[in-house]
Protein backbone atom coordinates (compact mmCIF):
# COMPACT_ATOMS: atom_id res chain seq x y z
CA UNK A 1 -104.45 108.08 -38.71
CA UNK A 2 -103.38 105.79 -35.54
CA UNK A 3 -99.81 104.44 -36.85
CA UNK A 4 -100.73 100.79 -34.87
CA UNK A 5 -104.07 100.75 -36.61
CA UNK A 6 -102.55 101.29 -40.15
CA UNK A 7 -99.50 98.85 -39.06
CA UNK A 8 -102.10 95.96 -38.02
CA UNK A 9 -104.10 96.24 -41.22
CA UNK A 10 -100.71 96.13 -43.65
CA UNK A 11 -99.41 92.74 -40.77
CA UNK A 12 -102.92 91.21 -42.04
CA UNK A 13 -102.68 92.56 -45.39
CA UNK A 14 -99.16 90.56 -46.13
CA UNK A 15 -100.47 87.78 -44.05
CA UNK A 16 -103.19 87.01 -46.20
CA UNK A 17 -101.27 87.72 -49.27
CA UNK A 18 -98.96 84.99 -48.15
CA UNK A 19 -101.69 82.89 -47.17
CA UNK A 20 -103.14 83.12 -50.52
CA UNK A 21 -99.97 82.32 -52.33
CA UNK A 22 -99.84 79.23 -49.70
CA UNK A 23 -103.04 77.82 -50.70
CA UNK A 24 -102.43 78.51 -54.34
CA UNK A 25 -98.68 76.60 -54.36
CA UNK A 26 -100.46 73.76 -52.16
CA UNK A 27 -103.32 73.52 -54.81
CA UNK A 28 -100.92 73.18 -57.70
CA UNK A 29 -98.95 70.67 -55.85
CA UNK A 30 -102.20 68.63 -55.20
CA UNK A 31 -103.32 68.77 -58.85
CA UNK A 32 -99.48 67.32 -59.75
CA UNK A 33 -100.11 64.47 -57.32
CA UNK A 34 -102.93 63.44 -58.69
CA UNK A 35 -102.00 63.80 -62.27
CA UNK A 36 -99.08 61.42 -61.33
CA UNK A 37 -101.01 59.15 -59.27
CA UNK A 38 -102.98 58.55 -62.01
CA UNK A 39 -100.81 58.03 -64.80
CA UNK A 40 -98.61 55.77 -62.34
CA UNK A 41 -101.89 53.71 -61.61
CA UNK A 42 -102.79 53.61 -65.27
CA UNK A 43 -98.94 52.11 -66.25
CA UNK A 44 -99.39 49.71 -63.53
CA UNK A 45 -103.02 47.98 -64.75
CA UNK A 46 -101.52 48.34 -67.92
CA UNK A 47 -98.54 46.07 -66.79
CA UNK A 48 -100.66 43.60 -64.80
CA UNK A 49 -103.34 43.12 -67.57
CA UNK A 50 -100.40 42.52 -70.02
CA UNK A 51 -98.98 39.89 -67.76
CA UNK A 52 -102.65 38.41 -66.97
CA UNK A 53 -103.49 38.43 -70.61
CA UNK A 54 -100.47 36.77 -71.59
CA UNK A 55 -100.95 33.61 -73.21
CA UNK A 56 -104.76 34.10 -73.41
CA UNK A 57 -106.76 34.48 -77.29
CA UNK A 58 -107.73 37.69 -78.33
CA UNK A 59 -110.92 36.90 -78.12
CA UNK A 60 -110.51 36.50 -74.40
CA UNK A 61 -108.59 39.80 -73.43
CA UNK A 62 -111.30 41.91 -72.68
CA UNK A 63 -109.93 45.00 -71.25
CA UNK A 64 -106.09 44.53 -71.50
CA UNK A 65 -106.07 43.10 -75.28
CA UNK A 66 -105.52 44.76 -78.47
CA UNK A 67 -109.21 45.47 -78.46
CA UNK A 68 -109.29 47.00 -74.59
CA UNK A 69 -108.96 50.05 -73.35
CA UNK A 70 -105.73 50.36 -72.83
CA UNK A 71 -104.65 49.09 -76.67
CA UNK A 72 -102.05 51.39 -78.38
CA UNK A 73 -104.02 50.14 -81.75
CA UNK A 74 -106.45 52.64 -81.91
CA UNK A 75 -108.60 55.68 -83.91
CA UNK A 76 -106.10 58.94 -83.06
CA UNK A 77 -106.71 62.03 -85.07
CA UNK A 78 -102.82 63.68 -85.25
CA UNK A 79 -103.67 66.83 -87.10
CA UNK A 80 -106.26 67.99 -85.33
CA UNK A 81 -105.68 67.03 -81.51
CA UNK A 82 -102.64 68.15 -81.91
CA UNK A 83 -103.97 71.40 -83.08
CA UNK A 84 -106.67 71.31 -80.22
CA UNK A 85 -104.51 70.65 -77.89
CA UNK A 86 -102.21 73.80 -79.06
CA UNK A 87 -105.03 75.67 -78.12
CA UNK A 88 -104.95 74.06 -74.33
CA UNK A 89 -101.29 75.08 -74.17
CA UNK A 90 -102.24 78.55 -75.01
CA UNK A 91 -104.76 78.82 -72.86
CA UNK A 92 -102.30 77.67 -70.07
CA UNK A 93 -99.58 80.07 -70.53
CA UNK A 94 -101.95 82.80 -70.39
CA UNK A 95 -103.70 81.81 -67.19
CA UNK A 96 -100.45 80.84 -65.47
CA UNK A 97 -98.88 84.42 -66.96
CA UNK A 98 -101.76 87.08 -66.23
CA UNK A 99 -104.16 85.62 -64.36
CA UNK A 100 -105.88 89.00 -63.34
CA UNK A 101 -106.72 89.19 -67.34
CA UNK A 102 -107.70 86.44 -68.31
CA UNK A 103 -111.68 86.86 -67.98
CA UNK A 104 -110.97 89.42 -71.39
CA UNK A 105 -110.27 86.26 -73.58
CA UNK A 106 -112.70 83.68 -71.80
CA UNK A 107 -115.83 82.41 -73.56
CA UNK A 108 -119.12 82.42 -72.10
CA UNK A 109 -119.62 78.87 -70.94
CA UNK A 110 -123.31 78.97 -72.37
CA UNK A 111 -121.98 78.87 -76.28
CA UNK A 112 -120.84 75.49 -75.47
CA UNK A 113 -123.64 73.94 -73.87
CA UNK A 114 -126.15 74.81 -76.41
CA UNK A 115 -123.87 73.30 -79.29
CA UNK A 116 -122.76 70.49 -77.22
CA UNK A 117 -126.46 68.53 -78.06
CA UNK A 118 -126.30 68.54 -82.05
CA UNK A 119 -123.06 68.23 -82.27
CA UNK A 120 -123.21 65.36 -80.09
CA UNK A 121 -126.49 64.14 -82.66
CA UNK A 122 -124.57 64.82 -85.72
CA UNK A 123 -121.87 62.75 -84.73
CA UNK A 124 -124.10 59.84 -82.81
CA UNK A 125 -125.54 59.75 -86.76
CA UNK A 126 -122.28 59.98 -88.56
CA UNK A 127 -120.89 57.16 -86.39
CA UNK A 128 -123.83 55.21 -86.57
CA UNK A 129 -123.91 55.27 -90.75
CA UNK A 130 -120.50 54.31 -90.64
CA UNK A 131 -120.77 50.68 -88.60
CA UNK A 132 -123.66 50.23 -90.76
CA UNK A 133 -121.91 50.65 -93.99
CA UNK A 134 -118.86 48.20 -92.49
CA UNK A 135 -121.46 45.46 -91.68
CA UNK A 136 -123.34 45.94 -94.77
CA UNK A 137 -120.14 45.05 -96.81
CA UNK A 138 -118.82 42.46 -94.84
CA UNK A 139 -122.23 40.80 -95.36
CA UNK A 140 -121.81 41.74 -98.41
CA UNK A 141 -118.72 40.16 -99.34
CA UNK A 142 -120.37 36.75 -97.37
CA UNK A 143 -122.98 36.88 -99.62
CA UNK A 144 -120.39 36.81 -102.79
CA UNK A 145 -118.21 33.83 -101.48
CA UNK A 146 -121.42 32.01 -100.77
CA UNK A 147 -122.60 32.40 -104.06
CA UNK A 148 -119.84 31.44 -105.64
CA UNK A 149 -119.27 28.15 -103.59
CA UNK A 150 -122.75 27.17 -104.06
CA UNK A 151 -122.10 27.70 -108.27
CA UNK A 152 -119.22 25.39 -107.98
CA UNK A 153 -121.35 22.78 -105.84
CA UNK A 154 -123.96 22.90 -108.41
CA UNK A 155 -121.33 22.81 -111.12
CA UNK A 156 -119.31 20.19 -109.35
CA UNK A 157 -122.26 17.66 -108.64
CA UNK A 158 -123.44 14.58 -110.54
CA UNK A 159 -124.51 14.84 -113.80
CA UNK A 160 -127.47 12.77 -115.98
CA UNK A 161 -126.70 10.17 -118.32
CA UNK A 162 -125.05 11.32 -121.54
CA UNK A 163 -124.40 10.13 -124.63
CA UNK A 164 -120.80 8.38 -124.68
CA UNK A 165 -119.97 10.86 -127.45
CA UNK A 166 -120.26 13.90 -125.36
CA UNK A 167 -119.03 12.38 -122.18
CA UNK A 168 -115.70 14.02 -122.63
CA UNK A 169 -117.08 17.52 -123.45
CA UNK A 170 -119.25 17.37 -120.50
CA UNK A 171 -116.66 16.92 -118.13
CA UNK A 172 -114.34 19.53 -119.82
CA UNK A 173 -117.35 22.16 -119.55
CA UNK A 174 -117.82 21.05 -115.23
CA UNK A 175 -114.15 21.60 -115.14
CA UNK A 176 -113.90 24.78 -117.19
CA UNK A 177 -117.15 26.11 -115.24
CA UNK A 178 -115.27 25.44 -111.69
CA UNK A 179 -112.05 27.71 -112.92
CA UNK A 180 -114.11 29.81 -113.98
CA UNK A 181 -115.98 30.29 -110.56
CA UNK A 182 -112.17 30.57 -108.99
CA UNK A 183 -111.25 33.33 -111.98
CA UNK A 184 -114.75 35.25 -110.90
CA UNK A 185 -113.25 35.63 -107.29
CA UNK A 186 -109.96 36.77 -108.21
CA UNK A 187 -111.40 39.45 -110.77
CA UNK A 188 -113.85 40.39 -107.96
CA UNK A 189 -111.24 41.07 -105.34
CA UNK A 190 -108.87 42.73 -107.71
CA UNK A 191 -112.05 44.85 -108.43
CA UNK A 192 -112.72 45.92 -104.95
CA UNK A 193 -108.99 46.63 -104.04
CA UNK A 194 -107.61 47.54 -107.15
CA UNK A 195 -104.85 46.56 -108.64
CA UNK A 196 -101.26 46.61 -106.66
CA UNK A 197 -103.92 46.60 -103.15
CA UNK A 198 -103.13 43.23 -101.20
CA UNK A 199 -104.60 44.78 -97.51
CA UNK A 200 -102.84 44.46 -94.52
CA UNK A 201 -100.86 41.34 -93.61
CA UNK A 202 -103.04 40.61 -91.01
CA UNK A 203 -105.59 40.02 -93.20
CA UNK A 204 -103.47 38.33 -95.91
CA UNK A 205 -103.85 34.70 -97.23
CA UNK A 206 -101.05 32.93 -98.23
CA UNK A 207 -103.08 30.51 -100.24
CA UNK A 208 -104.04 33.55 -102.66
CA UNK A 209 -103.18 33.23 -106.58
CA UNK A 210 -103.45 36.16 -108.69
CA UNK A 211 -105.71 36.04 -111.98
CA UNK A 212 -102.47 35.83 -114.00
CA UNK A 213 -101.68 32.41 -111.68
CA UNK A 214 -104.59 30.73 -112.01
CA UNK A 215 -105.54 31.41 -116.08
CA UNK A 216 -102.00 29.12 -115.95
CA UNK A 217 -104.76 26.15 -115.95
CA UNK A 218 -106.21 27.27 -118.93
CA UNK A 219 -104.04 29.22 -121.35
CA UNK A 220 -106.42 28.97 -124.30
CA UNK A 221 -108.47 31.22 -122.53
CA UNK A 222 -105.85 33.63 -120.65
CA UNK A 223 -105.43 36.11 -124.06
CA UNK A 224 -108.98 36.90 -124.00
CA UNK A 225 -109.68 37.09 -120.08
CA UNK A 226 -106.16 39.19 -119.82
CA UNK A 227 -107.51 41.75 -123.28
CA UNK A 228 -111.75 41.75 -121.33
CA UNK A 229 -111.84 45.70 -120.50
CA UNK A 230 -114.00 43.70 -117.90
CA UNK A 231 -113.06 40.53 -116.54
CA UNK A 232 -115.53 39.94 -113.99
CA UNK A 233 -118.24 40.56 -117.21
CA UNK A 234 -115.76 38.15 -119.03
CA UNK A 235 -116.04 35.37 -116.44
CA UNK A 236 -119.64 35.69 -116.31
CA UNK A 237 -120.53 35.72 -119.93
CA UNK A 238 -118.14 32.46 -120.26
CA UNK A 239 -120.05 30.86 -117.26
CA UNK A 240 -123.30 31.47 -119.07
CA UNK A 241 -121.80 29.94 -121.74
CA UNK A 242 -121.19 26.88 -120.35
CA UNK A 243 -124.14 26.69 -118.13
CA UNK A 244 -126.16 26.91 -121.41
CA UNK A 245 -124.34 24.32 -123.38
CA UNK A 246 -124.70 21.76 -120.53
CA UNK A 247 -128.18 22.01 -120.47
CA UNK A 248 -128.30 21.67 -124.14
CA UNK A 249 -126.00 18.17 -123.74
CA UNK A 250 -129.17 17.21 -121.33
CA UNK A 251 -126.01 17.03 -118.77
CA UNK A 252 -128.05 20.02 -116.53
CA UNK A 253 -131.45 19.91 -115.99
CA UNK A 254 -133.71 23.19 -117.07
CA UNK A 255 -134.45 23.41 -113.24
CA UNK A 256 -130.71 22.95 -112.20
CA UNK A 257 -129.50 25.43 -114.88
CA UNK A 258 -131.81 27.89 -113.57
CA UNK A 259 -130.85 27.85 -110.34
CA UNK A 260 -127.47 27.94 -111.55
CA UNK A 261 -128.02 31.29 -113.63
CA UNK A 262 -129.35 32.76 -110.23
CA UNK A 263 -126.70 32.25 -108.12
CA UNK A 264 -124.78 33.71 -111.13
CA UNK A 265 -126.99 36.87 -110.77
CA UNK A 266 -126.40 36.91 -106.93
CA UNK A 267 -122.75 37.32 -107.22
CA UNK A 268 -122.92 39.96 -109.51
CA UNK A 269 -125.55 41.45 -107.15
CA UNK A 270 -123.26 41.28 -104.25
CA UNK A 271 -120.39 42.58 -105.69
CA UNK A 272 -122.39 45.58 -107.13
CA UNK A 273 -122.98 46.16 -102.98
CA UNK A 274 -119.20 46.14 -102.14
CA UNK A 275 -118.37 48.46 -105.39
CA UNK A 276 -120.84 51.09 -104.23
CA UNK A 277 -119.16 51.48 -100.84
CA UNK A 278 -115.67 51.58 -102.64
CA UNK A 279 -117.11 54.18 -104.60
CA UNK A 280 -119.67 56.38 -103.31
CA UNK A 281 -118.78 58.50 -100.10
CA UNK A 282 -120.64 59.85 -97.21
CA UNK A 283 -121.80 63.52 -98.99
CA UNK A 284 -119.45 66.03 -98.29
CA UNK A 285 -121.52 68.62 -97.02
CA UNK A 286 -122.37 66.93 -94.30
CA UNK A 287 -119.18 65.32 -93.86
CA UNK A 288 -117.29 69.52 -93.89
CA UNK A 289 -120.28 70.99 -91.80
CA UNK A 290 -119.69 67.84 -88.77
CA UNK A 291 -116.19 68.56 -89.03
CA UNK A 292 -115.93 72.26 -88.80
CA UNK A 293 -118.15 72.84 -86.19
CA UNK A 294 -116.48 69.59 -84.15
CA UNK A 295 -112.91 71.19 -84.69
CA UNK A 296 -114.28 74.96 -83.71
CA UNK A 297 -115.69 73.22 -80.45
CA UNK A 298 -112.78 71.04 -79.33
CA UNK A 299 -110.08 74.26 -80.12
CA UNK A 300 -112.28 77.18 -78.43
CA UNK A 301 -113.33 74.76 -75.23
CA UNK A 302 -109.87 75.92 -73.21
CA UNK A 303 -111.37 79.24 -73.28
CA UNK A 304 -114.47 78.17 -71.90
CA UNK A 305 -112.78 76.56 -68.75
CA UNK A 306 -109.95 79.07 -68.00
CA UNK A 307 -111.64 80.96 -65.19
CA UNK A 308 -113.31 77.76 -63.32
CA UNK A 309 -110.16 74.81 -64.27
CA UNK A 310 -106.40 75.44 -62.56
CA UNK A 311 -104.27 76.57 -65.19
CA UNK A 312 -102.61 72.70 -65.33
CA UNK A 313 -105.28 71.02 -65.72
CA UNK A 314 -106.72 72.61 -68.86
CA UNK A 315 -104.68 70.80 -70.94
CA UNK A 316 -105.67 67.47 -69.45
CA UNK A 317 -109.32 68.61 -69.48
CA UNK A 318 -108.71 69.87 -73.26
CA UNK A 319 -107.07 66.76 -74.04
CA UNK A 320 -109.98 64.17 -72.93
CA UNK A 321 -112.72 66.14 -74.68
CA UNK A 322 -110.42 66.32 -78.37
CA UNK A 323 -109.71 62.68 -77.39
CA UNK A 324 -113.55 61.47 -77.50
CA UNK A 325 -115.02 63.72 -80.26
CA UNK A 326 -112.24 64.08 -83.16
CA UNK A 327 -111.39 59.95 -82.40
CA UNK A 328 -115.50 59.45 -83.08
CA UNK A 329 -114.96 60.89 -86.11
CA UNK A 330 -111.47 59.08 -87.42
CA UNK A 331 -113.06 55.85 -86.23
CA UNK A 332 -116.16 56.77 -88.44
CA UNK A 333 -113.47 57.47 -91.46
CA UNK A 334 -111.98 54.35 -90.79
CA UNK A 335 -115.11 52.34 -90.67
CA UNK A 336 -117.11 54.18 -93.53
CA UNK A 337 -113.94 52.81 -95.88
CA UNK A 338 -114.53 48.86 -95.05
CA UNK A 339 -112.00 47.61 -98.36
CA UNK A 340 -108.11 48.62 -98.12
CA UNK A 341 -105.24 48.06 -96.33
CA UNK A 342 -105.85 48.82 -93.06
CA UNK A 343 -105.69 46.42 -90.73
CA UNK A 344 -109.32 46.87 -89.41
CA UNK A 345 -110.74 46.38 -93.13
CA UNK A 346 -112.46 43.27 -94.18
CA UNK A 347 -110.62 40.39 -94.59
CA UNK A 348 -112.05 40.08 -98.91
CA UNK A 349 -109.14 38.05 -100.13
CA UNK A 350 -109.65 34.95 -96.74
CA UNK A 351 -113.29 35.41 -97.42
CA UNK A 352 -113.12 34.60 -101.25
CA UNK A 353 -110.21 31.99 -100.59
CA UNK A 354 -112.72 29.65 -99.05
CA UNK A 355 -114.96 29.74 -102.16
CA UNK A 356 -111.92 29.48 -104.49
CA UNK A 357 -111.16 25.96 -102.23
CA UNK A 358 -114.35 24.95 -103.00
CA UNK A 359 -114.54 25.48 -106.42
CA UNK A 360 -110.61 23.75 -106.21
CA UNK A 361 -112.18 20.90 -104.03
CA UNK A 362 -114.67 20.31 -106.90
CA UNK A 363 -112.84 20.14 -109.73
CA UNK A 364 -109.92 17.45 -107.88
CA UNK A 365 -113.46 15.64 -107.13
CA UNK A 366 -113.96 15.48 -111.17
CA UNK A 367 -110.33 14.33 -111.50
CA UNK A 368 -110.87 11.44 -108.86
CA UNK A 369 -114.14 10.62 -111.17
CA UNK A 370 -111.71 10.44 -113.98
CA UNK A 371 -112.97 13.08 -115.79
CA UNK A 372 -111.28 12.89 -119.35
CA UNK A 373 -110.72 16.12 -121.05
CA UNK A 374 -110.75 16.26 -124.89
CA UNK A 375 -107.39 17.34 -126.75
């Protein structure tokens, strides 16, 4: 062998080794500059929409609001990205460690392309059930309030000419009929949350009186409201009640009472809406199967990457995808349970409060009449 043949090829030998290890240490330090650049341009919009927004309704803070982009209040699964994202870290020591071995524990990229499409269908269909359940009960819960305040309008209105004799009774029976419209709402609400459930203060109403509270207006009925196994049934049976007698003191119409007795039937309907969402859940074999194979794809995608990503940016990657899919899914759990204390639930107890203040609204009306109740 020619000793200054073998001594060029070991020069260009070592010089490309060193070249290599050049380009490698210049591509990490790239990949931290632009890691930083970005987070440093993400704190900065995040400072200038905060001092934009400031001052501005809710309503009008598009992107830098507590409903933009950049809110801290929003749908983060702990558990499992955290878990996922374990998997990243993994996946990083190794390729940073023994990069010459890592094509023994990397996945073919193929198993996650073909799942990627019905995953991405199951959850499009999970997520899509779950806003539909969340506006079907806050229509829902509409629907009750309205009812109610259009029982107490009816209830509340003018009256036919009665006999002086049962002058008194009729007003007694308007008055009892609007408390009993306000009782209805505050044994529906207590039925939705259950009791000891108030929801978040954000959605709270100060206004609010507890059934206890407001049977203080009528004590000869609190015993048997209080002992009802059922007190929305008990409100309704005593509103029939009274519905029924005022139509026999010609005070209601047949046609009015009617109408009355169907509004009656619509908040029961309505309710009966909100109580199957409390109580029936999404099935749960479709709910396990869209959550194993989501959690199987977000943990095993590191291992997909770790021959085509730089080691440091696997976690990133890693990070985005568990971000999108597993915070689809918490933001369907959230939605596909509309009544609670969360502060994203609907508002029940502000949406019943308005018919309570009309039912209230009615029966001061009856006072200002001078309504005379009988001893």
């Amino acid at each position: 062998l020619n000793p200054g043949v073998v001594g060029g090829l070991l020069r260009r030998g070592r010089q490309k080794g060193v070249t290599g290890r050049q380009e490698a240490t210049s591509s990490d330090q790239l990949g931290k500059k632009v890691v930083v650049s970005v987070l440093g341009l993400g704190a900065l919009t995040w400072m200038g929409g905060v001092a934009m927004g400031d001052g501005l309704p809710e309503s009008d803070q598009v992107w830098f609001g507590t409903r933009g982009p950049l809110s801290f209040e929003r749908a983060v699964a702990v558990g499992p990205t955290f878990f996922c994202v374990g998997s990243g870290l993994i996946a990083t020591f190794f390729a940073m460690r023994h990069p010459t071995k890592i094509r023994h524990i990397a996945l073919p990229d193929q198993l996650h392309d073909h799942a990627a499409l019905p995953l991405a269908l199951l959850l499009a269909f999970r997520f899509q059930n779950a806003y539909d359940r969340w506006w079907t009960s806050r229509h829902s819960s509409e629907d009750l309030a309205s009812s109610i305040s259009s029982l107490a309008a009816c209830a509340g209105g003018g009256i036919a000419e009665v006999h002086l004799s049962t002058e008194a009774e009729v007003d007694f029976l308007q008055r009892r009929l609007l408390l009993l419209c306000e009782l209805f709402a505050c044994a529906a609400e207590e039925k939705i949350h259950g009791a000891g459930v108030h929801g978040h203060p954000a959605n709270g109403c100060p206004q609010w009186t507890t059934l206890e509270e407001t049977l203080q207006d009528w004590p000869e009925g609190a015993a048997g409201c209080l002992a009802s196994p059922d007190r929305v049934v008990w409100c309704s049976t005593q509103m029939v009640w009274c519905i029924d007698r005022l139509e026999d003191l010609k005070a209601f119409g047949s046609g009015r009472a009617g109408h009355m007795h169907g509004m009656l039937g619509a908040m029961q309907q309505a309710l009966d809406k909100c109580l199957v969402v409390c109580h029936q859940k999404s099935p749960a074999p479709f709910v396990v199967h869209l959550r194993t194979i989501l959690l199987l794809f977000c943990a095993t995608y590191p291992f997909t990457i770790i021959t085509t990503v730089p080691p440091l940016l696997i976690v990133p990657a890693q990070s985005i995808v568990s971000f999108a899919f597993l915070g689809s899914e918490y933001c369907s759990q959230e939605m596909e349970h509309p009544f609670g204390d969360d502060k994203a639930d609907i508002p029940v107890r502000q949406i019943l409060m308005r018919a309570r203040l009309s039912a209230r609204a009615a029966r001061q009306n009856l006072v200002a009449r001078g309504a005379r109740i009988p001893t």
